[in-house]
Protein backbone atom coordinates (compact mmCIF):
# COMPACT_ATOMS: atom_id res chain seq x y z
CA UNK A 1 144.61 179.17 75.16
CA UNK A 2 146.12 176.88 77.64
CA UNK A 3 143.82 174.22 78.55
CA UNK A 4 145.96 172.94 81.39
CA UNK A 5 146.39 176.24 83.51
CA UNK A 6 145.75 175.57 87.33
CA UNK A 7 141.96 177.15 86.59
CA UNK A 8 140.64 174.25 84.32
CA UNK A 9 140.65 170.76 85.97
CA UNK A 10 143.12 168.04 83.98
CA UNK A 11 145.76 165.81 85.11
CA UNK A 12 148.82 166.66 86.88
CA UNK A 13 149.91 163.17 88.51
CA UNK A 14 150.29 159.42 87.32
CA UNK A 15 151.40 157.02 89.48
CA UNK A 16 152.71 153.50 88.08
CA UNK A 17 153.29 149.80 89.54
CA UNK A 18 156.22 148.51 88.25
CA UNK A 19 157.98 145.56 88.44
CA UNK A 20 161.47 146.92 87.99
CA UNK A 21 161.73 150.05 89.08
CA UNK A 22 165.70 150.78 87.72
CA UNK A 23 164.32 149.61 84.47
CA UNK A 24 161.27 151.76 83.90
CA UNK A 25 163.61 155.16 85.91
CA UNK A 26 166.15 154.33 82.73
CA UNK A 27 163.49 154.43 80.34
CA UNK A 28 161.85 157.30 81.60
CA UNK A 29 165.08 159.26 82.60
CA UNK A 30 167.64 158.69 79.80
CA UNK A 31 165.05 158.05 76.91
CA UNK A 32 162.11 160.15 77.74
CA UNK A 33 164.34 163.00 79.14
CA UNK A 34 162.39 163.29 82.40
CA UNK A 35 164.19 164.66 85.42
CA UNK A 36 164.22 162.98 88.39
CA UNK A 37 162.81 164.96 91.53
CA UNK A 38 163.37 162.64 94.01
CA UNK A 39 164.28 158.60 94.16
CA UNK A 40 164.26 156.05 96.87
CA UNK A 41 164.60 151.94 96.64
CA UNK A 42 160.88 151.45 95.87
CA UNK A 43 159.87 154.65 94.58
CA UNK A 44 161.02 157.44 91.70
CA UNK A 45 159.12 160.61 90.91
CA UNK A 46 160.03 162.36 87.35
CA UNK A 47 159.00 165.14 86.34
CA UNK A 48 157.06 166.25 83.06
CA UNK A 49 158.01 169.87 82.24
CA UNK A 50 158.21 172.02 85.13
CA UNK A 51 155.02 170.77 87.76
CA UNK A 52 153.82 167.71 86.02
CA UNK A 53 154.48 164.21 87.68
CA UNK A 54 154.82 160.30 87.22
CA UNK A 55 155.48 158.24 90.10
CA UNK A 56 156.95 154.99 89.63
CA UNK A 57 156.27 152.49 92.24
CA UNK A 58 158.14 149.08 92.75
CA UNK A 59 155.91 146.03 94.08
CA UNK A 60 156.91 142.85 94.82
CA UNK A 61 155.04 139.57 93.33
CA UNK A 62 152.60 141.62 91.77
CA UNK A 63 150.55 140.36 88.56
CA UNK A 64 150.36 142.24 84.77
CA UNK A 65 146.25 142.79 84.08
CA UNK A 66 144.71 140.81 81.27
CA UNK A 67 143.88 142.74 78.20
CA UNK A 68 140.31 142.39 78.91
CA UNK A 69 140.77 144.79 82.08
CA UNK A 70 140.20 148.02 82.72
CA UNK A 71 143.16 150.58 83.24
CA UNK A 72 145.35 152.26 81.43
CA UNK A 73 145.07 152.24 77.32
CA UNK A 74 147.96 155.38 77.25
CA UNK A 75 149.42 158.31 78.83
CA UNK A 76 149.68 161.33 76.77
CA UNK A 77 152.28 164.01 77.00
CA UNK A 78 152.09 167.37 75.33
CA UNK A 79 154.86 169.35 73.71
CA UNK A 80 154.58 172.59 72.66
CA UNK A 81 156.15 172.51 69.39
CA UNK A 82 156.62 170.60 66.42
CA UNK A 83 160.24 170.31 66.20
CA UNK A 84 160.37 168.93 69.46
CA UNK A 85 158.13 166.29 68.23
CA UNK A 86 160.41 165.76 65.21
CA UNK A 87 163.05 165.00 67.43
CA UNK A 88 161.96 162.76 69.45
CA UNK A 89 161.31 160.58 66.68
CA UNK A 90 164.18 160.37 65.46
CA UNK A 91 165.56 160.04 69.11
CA UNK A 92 162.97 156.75 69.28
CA UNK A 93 164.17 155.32 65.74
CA UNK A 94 167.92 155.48 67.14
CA UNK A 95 166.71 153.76 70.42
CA UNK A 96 164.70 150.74 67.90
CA UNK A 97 161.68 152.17 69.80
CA UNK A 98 158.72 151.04 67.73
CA UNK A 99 156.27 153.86 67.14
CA UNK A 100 153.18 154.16 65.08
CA UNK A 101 151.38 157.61 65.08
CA UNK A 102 148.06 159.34 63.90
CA UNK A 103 146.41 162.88 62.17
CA UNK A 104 143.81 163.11 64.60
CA UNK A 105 142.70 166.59 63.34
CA UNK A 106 143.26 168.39 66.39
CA UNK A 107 146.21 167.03 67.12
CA UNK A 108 149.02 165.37 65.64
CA UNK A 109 150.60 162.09 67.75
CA UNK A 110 153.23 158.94 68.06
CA UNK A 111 152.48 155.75 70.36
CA UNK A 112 154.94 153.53 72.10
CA UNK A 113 155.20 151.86 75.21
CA UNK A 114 157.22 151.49 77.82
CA UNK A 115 159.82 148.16 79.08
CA UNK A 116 156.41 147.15 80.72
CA UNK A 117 153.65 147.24 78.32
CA UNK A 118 152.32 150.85 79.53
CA UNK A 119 151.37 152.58 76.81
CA UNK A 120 152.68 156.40 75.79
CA UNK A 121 151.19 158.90 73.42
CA UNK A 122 153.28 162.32 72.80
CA UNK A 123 151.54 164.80 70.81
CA UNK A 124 151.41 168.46 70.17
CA UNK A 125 148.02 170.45 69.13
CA UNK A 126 147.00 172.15 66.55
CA UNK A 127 145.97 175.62 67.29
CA UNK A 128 142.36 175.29 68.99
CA UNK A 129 140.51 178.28 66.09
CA UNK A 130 141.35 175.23 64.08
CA UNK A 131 139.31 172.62 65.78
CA UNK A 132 135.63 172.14 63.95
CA UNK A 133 133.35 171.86 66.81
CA UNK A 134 129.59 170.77 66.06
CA UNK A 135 126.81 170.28 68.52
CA UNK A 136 129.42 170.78 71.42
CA UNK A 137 131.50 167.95 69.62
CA UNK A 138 134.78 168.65 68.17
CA UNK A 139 135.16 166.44 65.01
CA UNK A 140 138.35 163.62 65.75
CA UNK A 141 139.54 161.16 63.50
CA UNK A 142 142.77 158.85 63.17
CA UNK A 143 144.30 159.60 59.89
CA UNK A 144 147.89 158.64 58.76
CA UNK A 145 150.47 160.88 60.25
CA UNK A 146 152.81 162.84 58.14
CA UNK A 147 155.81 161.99 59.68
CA UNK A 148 158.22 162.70 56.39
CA UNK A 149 156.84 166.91 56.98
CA UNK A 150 157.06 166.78 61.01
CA UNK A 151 160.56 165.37 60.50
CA UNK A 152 161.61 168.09 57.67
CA UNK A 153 160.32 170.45 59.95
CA UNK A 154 162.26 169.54 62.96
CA UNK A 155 166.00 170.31 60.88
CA UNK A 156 168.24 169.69 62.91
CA UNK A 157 167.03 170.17 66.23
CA UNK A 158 168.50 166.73 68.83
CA UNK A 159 166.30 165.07 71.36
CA UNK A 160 168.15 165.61 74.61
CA UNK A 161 165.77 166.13 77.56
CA UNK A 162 161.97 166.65 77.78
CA UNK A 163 161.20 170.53 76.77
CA UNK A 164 160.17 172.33 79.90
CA UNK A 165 156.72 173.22 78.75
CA UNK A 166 155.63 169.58 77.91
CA UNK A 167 152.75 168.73 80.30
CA UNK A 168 150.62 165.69 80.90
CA UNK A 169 147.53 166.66 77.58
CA UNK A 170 145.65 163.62 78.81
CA UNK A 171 145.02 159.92 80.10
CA UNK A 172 142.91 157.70 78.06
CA UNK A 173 141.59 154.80 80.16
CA UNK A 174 140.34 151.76 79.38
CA UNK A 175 137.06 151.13 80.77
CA UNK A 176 134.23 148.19 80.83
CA UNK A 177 131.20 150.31 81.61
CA UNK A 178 131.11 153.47 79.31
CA UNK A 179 127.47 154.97 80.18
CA UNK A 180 128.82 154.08 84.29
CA UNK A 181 132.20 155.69 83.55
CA UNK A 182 131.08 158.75 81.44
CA UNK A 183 128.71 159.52 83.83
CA UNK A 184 131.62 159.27 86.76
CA UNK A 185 133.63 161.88 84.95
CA UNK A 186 131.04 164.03 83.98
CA UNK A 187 130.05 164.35 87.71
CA UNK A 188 133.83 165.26 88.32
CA UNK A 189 132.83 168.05 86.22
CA UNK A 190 134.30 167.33 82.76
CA UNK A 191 131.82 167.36 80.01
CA UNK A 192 131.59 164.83 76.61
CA UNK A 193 133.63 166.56 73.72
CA UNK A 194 133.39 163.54 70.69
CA UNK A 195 131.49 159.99 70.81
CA UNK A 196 133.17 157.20 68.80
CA UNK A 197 132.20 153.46 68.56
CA UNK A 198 132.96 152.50 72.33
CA UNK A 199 134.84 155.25 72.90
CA UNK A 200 134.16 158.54 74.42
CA UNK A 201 136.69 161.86 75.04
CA UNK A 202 135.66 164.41 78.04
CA UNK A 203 137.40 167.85 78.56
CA UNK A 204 136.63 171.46 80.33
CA UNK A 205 136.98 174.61 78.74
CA UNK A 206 136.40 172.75 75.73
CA UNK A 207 139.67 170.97 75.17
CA UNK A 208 139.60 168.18 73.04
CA UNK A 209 139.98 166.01 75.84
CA UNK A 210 141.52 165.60 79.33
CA UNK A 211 140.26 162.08 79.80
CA UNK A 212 139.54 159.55 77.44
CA UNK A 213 137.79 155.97 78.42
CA UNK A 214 137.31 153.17 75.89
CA UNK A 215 135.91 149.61 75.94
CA UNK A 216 137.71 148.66 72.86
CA UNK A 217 139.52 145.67 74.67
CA UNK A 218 137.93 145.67 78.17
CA UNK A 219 135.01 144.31 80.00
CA UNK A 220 135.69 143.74 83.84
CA UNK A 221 137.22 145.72 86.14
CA UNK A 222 140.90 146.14 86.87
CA UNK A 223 141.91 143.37 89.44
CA UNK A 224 143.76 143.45 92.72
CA UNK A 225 144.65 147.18 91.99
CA UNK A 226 147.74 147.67 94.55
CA UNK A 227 148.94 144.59 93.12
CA UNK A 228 149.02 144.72 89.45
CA UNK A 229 151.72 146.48 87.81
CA UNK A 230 150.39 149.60 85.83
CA UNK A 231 148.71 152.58 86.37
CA UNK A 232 146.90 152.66 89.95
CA UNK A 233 146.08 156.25 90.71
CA UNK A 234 146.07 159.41 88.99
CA UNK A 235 145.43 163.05 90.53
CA UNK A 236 143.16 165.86 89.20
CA UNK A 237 144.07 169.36 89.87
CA UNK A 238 140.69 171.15 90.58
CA UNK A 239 140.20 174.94 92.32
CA UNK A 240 136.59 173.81 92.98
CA UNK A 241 136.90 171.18 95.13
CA UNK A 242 139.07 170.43 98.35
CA UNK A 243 141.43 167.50 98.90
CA UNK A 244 139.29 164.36 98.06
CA UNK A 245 139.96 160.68 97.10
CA UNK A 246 137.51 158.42 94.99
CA UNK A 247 137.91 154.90 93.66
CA UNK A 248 137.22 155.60 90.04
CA UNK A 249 134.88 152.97 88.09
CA UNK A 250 137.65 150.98 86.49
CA UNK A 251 139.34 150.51 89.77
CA UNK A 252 141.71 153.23 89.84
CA UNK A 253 142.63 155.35 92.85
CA UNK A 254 141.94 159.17 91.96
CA UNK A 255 143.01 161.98 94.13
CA UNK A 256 141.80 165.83 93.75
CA UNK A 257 144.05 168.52 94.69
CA UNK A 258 146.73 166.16 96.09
């Protein structure tokens, strides 16, 4: 099943502050393979795949967030397939990237960040008749990731741009009032999918998740939004609702249908 068909409501758009914008559009472009759609002095727009989007924006004098704020813990990209997975490991390892990764049951992932401290999950599923679901719960975990098999199993297949059927899987937030936050999602419409210890995942259609909050490191709100340098808005594609904009609980800008 496709859990990120134009019918079930997930993320389509991240936007980014960024300090230097010809920095992060290198990264992005000529690491991450991500086409650029359009570019001007203070803003870039790549593109994930064939519709999804990350806007970079440049601001002056802005400020980074402390680590006890609330924002973004990762964006997380989907591929489709294994080997493409595979190589852009290897891809990484030849840039001196430093990844770590995790067996998360459902899904098998690799974490990095960008020049600027935003942090990036890529990931591809396992298929969903595989899940073990519980109580409405699907069972998660973080377990060492076999990257010796998903390597072996990508041959000899080159990282050269990002596949055109990678989407954006998720965002995982980072929040400092999980009851206020869950309940902000859930009244977007998404419904709990797996608690952990001050963590909690939210999907429809019962994906594993679409959005992800945590307090793991945070407990205040994100600062001065506009000017800190990170993720400040993200947009939800939903056929149930019109156009709307809402300040999201950790200070975030969210859009629907925008």
């Amino acid at each position: 099943m496709n859990f990120h068909q134009s019918s079930i409501k997930h993320v389509n758009r991240i936007e980014l502050n960024v300090a230097d914008i010809d920095r992060q559009t290198d990264f992005y472009h000529n690491i991450l393979g991500l086409q650029v759609l359009k570019t001007a002095p203070t803003q870039t727009t790549l593109i994930i795949g064939e519709e999804d989007e990350i806007v970079l924006n440049k601001i002056e004098n802005g400020r980074f967030a402390q680590m006890t704020e609330a924002g973004l813990f990762h964006i997380a990209i989907l591929l489709d397939d294994v080997t493409d997975l595979g190589a852009l490991i290897k891809h990484l390892f030849q840039h001196n990237i430093a990844i770590s990764g995790g067996d998360h049951l459902v899904s098998e992932a690799i974490y990095f960040s960008d020049p600027e401290g935003n942090g990036i999950e890529v990931y591809i599923d396992r298929p969903a008749d595989l899940w073990h679901w519980e109580n409405e719960h699907v069972n998660m975990d973080t377990l060492p990731l076999d990257v010796s098999r998903i390597l072996a199993d990508s041959g000899n297949t080159e990282w050269t741009d990002m596949p055109k059927n990678a989407k954006i899987g998720h965002l995982h937030l980072k929040a400092y009032d999980l009851k206020a936050s869950s309940q902000f999602y859930k009244q977007m419409g998404f419904q709990i999918t797996s608690v952990l210890p001050k963590a909690l995942f939210l999907s429809e259609q019962k994906y594993h998740h679409h959005i992800a909050i945590n307090t793991w490191q945070s407990n205040q709100p994100l600062r001065n939004p506009e000017l800190t340098y990170g993720l400040t808005a993200f947009n939800i594609i939903d056929e149930n609702k019109k156009s709307e904009v809402y300040t999201t609980l950790e200070g975030l800008k969210l859009t629907i249908n925008e």
